[in-house]
Structure formats: structure tokens, C-alpha cells
ModelCIF file with pLDDT and N, C-alpha, C, O atoms, coordinates in Angstrom:
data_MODEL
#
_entry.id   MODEL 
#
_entity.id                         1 
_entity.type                       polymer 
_entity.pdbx_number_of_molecules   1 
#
_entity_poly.entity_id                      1 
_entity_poly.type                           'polypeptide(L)' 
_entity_poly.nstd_linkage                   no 
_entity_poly.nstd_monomer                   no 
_entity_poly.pdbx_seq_one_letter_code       
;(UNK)(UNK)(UNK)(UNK)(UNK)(UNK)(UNK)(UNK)(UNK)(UNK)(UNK)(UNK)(UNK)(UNK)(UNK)(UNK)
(UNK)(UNK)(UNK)(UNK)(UNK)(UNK)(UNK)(UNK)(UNK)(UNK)(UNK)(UNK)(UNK)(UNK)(UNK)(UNK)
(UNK)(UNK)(UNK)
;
_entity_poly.pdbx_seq_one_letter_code_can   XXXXXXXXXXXXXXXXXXXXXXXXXXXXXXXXXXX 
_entity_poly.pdbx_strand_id                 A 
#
loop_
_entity_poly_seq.entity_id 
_entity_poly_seq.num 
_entity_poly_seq.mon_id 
_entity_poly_seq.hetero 
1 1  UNK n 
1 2  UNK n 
1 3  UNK n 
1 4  UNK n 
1 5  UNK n 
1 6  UNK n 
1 7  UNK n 
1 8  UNK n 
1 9  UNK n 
1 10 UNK n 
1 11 UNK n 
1 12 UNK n 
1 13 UNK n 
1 14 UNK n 
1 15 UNK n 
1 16 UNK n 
1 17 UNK n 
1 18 UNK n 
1 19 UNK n 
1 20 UNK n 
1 21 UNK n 
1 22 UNK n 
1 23 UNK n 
1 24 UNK n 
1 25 UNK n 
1 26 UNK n 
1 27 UNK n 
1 28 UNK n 
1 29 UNK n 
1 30 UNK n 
1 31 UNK n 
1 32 UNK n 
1 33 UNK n 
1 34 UNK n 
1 35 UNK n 
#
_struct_asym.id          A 
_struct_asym.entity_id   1 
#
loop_
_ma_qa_metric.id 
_ma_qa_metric.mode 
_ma_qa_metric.name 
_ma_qa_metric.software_group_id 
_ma_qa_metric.type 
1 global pLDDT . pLDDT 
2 local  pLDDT . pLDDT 
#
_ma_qa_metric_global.metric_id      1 
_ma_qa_metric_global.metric_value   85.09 
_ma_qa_metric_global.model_id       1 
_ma_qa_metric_global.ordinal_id     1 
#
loop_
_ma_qa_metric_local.label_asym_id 
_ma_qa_metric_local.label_comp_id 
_ma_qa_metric_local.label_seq_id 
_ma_qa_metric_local.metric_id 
_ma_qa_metric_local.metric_value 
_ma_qa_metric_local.model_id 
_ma_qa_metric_local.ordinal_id 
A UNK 1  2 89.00 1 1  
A UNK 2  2 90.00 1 2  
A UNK 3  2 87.00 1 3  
A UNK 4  2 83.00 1 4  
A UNK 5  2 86.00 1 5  
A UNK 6  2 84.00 1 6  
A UNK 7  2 88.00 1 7  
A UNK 8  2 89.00 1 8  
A UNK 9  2 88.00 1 9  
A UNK 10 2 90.00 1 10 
A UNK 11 2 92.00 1 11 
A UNK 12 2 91.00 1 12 
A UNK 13 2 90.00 1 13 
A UNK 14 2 89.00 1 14 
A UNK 15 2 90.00 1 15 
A UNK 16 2 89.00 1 16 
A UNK 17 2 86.00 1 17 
A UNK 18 2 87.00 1 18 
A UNK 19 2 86.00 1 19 
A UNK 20 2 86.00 1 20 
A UNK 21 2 88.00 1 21 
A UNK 22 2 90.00 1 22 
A UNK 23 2 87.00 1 23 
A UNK 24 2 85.00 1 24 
A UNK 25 2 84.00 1 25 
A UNK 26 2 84.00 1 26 
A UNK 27 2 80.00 1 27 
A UNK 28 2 75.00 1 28 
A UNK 29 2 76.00 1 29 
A UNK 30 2 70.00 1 30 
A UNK 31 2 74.00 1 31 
A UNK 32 2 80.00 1 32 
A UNK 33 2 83.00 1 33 
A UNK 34 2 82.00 1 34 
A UNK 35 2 80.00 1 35 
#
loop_
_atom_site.group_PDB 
_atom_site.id 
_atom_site.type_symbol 
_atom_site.label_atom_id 
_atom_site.label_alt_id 
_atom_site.label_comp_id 
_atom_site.label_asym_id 
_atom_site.label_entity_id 
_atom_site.label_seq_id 
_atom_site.pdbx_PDB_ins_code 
_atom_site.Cartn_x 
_atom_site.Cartn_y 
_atom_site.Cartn_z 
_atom_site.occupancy 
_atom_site.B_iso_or_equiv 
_atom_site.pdbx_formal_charge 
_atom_site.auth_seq_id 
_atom_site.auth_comp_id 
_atom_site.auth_asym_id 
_atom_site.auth_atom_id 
_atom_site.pdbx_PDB_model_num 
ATOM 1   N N  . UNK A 1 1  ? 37.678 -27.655 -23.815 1.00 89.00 ? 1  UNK A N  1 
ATOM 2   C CA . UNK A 1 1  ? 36.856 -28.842 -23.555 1.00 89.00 ? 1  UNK A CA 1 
ATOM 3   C C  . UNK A 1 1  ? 36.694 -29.100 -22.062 1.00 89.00 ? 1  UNK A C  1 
ATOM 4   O O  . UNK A 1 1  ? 35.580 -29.419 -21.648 1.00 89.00 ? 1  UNK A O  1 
ATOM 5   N N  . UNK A 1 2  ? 37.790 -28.978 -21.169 1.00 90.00 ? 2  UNK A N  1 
ATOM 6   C CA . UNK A 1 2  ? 37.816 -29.217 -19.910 1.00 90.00 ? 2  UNK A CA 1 
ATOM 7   C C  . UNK A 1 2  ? 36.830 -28.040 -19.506 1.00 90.00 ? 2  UNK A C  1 
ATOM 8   O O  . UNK A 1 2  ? 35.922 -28.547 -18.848 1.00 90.00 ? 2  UNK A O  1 
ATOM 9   N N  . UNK A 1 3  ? 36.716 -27.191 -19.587 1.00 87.00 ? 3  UNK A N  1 
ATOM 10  C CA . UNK A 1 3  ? 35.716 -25.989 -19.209 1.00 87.00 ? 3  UNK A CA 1 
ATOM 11  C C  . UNK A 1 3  ? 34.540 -26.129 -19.453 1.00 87.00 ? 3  UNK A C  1 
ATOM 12  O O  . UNK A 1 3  ? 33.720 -26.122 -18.535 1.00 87.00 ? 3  UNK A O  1 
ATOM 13  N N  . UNK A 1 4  ? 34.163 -26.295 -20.784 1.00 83.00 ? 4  UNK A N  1 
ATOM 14  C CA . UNK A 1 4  ? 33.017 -26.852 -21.267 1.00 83.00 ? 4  UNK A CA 1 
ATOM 15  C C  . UNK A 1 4  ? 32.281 -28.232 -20.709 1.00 83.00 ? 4  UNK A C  1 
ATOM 16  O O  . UNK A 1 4  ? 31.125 -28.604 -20.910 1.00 83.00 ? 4  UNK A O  1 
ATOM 17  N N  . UNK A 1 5  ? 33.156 -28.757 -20.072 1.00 86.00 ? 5  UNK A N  1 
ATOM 18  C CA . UNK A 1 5  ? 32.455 -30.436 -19.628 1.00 86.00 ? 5  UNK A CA 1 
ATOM 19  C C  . UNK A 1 5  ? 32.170 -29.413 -18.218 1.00 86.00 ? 5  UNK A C  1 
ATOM 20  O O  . UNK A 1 5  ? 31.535 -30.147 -17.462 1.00 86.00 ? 5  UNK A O  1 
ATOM 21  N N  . UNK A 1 6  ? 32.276 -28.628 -17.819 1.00 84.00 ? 6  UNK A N  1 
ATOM 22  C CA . UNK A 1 6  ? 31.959 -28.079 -16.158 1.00 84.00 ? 6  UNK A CA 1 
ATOM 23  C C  . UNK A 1 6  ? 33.354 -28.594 -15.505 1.00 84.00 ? 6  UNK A C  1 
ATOM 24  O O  . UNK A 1 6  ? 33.148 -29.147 -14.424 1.00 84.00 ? 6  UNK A O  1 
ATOM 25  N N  . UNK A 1 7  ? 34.818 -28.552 -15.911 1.00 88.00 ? 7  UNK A N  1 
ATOM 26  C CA . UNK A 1 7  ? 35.671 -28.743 -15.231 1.00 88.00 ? 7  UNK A CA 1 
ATOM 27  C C  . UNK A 1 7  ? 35.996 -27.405 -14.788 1.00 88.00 ? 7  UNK A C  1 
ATOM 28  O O  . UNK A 1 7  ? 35.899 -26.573 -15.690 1.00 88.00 ? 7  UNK A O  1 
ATOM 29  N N  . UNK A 1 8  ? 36.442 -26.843 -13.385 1.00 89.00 ? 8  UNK A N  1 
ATOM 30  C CA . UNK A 1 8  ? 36.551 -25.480 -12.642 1.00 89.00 ? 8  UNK A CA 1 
ATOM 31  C C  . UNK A 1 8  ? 37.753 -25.231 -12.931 1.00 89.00 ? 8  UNK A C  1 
ATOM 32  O O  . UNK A 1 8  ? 38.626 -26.097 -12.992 1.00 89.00 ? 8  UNK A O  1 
ATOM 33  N N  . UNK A 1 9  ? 37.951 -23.855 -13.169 1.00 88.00 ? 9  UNK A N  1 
ATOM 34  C CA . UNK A 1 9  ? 39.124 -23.195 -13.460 1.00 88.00 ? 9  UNK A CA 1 
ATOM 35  C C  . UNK A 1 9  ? 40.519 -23.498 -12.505 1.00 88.00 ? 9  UNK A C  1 
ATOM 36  O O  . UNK A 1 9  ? 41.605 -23.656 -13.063 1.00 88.00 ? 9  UNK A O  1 
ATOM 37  N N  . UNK A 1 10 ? 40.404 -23.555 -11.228 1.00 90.00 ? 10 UNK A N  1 
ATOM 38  C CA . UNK A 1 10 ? 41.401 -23.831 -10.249 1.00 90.00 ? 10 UNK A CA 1 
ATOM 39  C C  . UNK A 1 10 ? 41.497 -24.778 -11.024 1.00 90.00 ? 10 UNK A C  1 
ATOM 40  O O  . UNK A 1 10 ? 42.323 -24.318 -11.812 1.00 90.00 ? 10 UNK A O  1 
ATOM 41  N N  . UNK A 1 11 ? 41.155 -26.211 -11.546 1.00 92.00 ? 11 UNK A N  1 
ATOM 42  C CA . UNK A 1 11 ? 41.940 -27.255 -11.518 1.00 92.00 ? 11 UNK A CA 1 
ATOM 43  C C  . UNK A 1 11 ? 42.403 -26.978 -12.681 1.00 92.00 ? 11 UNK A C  1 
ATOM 44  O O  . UNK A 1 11 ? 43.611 -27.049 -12.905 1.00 92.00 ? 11 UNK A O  1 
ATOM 45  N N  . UNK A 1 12 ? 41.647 -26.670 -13.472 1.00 91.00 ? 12 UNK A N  1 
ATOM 46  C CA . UNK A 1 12 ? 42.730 -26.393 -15.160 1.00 91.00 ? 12 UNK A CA 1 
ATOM 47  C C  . UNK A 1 12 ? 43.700 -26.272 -15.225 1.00 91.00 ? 12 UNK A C  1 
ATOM 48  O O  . UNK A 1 12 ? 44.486 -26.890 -15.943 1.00 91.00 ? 12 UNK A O  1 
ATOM 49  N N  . UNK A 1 13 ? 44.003 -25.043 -14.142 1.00 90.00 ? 13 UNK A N  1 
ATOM 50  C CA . UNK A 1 13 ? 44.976 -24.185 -13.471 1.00 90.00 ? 13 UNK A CA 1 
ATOM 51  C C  . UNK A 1 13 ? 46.181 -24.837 -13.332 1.00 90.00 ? 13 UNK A C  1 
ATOM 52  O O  . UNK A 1 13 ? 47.265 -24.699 -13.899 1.00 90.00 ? 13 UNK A O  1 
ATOM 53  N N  . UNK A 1 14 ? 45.535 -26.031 -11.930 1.00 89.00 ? 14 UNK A N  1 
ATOM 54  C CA . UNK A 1 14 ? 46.501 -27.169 -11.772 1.00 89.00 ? 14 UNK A CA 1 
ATOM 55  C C  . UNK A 1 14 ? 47.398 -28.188 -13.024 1.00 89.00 ? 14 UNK A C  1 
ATOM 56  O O  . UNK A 1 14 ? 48.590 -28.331 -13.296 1.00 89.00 ? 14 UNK A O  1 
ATOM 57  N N  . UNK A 1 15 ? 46.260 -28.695 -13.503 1.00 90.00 ? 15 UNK A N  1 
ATOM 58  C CA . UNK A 1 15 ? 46.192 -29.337 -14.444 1.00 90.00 ? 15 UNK A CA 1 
ATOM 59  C C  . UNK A 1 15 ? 47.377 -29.181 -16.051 1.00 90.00 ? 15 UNK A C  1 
ATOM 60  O O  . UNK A 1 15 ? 47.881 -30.029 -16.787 1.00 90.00 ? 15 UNK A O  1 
ATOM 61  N N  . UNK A 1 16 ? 47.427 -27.454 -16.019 1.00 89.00 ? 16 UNK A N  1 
ATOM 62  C CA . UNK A 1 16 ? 47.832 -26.894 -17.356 1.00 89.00 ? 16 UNK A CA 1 
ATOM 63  C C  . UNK A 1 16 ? 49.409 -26.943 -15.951 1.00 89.00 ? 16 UNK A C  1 
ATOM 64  O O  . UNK A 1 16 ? 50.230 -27.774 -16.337 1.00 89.00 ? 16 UNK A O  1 
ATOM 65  N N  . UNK A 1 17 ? 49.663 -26.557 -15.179 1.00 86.00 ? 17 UNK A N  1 
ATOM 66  C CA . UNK A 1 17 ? 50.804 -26.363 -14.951 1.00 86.00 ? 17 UNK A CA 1 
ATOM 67  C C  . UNK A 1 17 ? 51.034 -24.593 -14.860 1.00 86.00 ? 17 UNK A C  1 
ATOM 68  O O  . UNK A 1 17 ? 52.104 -23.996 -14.973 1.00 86.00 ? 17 UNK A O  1 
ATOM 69  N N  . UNK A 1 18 ? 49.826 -24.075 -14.649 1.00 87.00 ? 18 UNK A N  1 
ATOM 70  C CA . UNK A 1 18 ? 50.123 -22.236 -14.769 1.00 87.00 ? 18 UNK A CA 1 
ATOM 71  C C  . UNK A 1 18 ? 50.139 -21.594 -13.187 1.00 87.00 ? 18 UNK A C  1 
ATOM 72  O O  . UNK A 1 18 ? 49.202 -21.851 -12.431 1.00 87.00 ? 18 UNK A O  1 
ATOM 73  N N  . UNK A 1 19 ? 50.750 -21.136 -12.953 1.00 86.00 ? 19 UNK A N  1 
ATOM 74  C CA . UNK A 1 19 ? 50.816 -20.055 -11.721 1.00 86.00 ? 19 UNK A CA 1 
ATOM 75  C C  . UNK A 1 19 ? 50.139 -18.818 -11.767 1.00 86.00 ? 19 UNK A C  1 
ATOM 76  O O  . UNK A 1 19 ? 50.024 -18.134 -10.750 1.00 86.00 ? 19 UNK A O  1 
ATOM 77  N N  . UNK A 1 20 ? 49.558 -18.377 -13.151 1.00 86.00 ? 20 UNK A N  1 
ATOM 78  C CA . UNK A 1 20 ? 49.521 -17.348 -12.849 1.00 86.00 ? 20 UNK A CA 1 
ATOM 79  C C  . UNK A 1 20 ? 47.586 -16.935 -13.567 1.00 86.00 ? 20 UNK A C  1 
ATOM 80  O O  . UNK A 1 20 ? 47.358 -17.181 -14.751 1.00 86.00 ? 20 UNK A O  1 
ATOM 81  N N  . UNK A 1 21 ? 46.620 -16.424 -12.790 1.00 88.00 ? 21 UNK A N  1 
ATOM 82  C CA . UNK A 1 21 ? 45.728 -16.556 -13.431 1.00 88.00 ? 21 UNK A CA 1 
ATOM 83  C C  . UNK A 1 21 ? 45.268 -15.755 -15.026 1.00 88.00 ? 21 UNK A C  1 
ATOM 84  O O  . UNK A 1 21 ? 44.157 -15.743 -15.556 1.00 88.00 ? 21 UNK A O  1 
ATOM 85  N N  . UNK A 1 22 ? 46.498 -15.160 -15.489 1.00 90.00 ? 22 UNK A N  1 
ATOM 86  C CA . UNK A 1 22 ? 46.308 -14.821 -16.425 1.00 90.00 ? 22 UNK A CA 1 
ATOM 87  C C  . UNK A 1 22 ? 46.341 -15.716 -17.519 1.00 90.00 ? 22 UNK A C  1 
ATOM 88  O O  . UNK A 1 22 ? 45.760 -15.442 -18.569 1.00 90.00 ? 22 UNK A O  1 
ATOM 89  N N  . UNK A 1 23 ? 46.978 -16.770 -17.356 1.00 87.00 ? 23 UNK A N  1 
ATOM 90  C CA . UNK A 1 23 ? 46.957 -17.941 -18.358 1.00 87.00 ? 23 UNK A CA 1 
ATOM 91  C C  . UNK A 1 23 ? 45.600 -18.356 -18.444 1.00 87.00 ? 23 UNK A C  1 
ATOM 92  O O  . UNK A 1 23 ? 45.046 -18.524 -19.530 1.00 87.00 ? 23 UNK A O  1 
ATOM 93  N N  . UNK A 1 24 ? 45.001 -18.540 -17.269 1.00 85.00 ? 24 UNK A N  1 
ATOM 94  C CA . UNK A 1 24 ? 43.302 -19.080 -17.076 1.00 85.00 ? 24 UNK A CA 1 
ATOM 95  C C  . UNK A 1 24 ? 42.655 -17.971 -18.153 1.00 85.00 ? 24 UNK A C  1 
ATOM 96  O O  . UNK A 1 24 ? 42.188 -18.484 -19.170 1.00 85.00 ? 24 UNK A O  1 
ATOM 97  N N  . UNK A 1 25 ? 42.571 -16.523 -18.054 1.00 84.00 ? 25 UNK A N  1 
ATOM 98  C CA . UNK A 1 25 ? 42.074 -15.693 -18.949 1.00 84.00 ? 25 UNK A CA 1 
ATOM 99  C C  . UNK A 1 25 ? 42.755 -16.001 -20.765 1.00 84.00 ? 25 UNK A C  1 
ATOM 100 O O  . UNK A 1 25 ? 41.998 -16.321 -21.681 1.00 84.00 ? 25 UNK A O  1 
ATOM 101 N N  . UNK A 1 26 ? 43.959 -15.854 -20.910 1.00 84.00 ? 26 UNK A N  1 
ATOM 102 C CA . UNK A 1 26 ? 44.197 -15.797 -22.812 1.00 84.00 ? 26 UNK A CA 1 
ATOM 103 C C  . UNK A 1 26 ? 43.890 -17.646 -22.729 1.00 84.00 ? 26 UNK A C  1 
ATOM 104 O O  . UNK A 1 26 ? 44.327 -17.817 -23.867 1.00 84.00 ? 26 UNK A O  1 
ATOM 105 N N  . UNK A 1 27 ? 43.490 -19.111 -22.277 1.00 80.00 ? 27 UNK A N  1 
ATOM 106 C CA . UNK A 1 27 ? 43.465 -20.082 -22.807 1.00 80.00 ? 27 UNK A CA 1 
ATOM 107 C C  . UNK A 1 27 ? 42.081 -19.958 -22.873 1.00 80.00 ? 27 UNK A C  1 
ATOM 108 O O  . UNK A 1 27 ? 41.482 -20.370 -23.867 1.00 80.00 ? 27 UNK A O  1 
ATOM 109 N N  . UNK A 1 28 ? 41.411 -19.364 -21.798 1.00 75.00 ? 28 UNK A N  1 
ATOM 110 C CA . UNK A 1 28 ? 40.012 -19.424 -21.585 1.00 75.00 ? 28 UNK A CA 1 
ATOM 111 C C  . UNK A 1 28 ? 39.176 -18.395 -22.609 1.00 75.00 ? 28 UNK A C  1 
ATOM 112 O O  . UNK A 1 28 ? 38.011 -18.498 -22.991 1.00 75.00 ? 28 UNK A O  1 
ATOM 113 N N  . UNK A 1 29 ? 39.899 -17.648 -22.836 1.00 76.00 ? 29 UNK A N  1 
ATOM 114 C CA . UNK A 1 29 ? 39.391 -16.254 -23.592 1.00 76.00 ? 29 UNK A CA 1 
ATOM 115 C C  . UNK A 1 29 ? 39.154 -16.923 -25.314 1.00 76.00 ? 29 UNK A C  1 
ATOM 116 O O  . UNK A 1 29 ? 38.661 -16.113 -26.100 1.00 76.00 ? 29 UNK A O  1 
ATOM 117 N N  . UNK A 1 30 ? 39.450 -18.168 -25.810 1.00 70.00 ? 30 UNK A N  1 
ATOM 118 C CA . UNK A 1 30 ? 39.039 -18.302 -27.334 1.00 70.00 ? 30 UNK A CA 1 
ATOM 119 C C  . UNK A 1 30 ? 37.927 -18.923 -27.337 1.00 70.00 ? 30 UNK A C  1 
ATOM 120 O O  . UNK A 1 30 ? 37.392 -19.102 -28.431 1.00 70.00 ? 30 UNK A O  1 
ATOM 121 N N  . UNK A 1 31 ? 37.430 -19.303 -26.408 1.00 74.00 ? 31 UNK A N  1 
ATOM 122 C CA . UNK A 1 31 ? 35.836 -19.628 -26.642 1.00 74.00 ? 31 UNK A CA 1 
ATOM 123 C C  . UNK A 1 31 ? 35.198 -19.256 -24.978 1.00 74.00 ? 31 UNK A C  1 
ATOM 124 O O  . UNK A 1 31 ? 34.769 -20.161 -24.263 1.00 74.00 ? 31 UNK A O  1 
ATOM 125 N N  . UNK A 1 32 ? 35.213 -18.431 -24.726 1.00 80.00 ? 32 UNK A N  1 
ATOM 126 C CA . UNK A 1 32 ? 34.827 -18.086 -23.512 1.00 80.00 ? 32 UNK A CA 1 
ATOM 127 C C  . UNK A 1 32 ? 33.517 -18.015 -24.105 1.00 80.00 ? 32 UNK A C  1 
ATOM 128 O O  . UNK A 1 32 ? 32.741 -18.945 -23.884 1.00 80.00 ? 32 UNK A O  1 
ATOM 129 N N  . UNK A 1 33 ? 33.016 -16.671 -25.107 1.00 83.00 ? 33 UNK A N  1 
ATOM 130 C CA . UNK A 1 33 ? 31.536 -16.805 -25.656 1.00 83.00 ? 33 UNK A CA 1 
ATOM 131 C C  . UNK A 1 33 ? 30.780 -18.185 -25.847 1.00 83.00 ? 33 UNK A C  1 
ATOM 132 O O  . UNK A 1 33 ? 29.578 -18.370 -25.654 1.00 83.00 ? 33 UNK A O  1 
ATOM 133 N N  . UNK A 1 34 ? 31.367 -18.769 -26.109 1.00 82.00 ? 34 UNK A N  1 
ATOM 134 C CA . UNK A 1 34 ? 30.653 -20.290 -26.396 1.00 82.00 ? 34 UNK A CA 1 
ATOM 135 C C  . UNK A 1 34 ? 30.398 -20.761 -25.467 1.00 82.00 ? 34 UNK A C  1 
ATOM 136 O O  . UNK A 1 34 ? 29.303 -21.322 -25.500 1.00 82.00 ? 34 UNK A O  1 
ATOM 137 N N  . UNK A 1 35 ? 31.099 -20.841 -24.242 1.00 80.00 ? 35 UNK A N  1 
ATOM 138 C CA . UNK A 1 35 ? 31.313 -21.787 -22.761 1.00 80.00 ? 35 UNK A CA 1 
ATOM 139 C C  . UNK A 1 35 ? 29.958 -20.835 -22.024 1.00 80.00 ? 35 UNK A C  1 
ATOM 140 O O  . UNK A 1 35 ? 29.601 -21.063 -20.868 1.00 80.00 ? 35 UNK A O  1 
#
């Protein structure tokens, strides 16, 4: 949802608490087609 409203990955990033950008890829990766 945060992706979808146009929220940017860096802050997700922040946001989720991840260090590492692979988290950005498998949370982002179940509706990436849709987004």
C-alpha cells in the first residue's frame, strides 16, 4: 500500500526497519506487477 500510494522505497526502507535492500525486493516483489 505504501508503494502503491507513490511512497519511495528509501523510506519504506526506513520505515519497515530493514538494512538491507533485499528486504525492499521479497516485500516489494508480491505485487510488484500490480504497482
Amino acid at each position: 500500500d505504501f508503494l502503491m500510494s507513490g511512497g519511495q522505497e528509501r523510506d519504506l526502507k526506513r520505515l519497515a526497519g530493514w538494512f538491507s535492500d533485499v528486504m525492499l525486493e521479497r516485500y516489494g516483489a508480491s505485487a510488484a506487477d500490480v504497482r
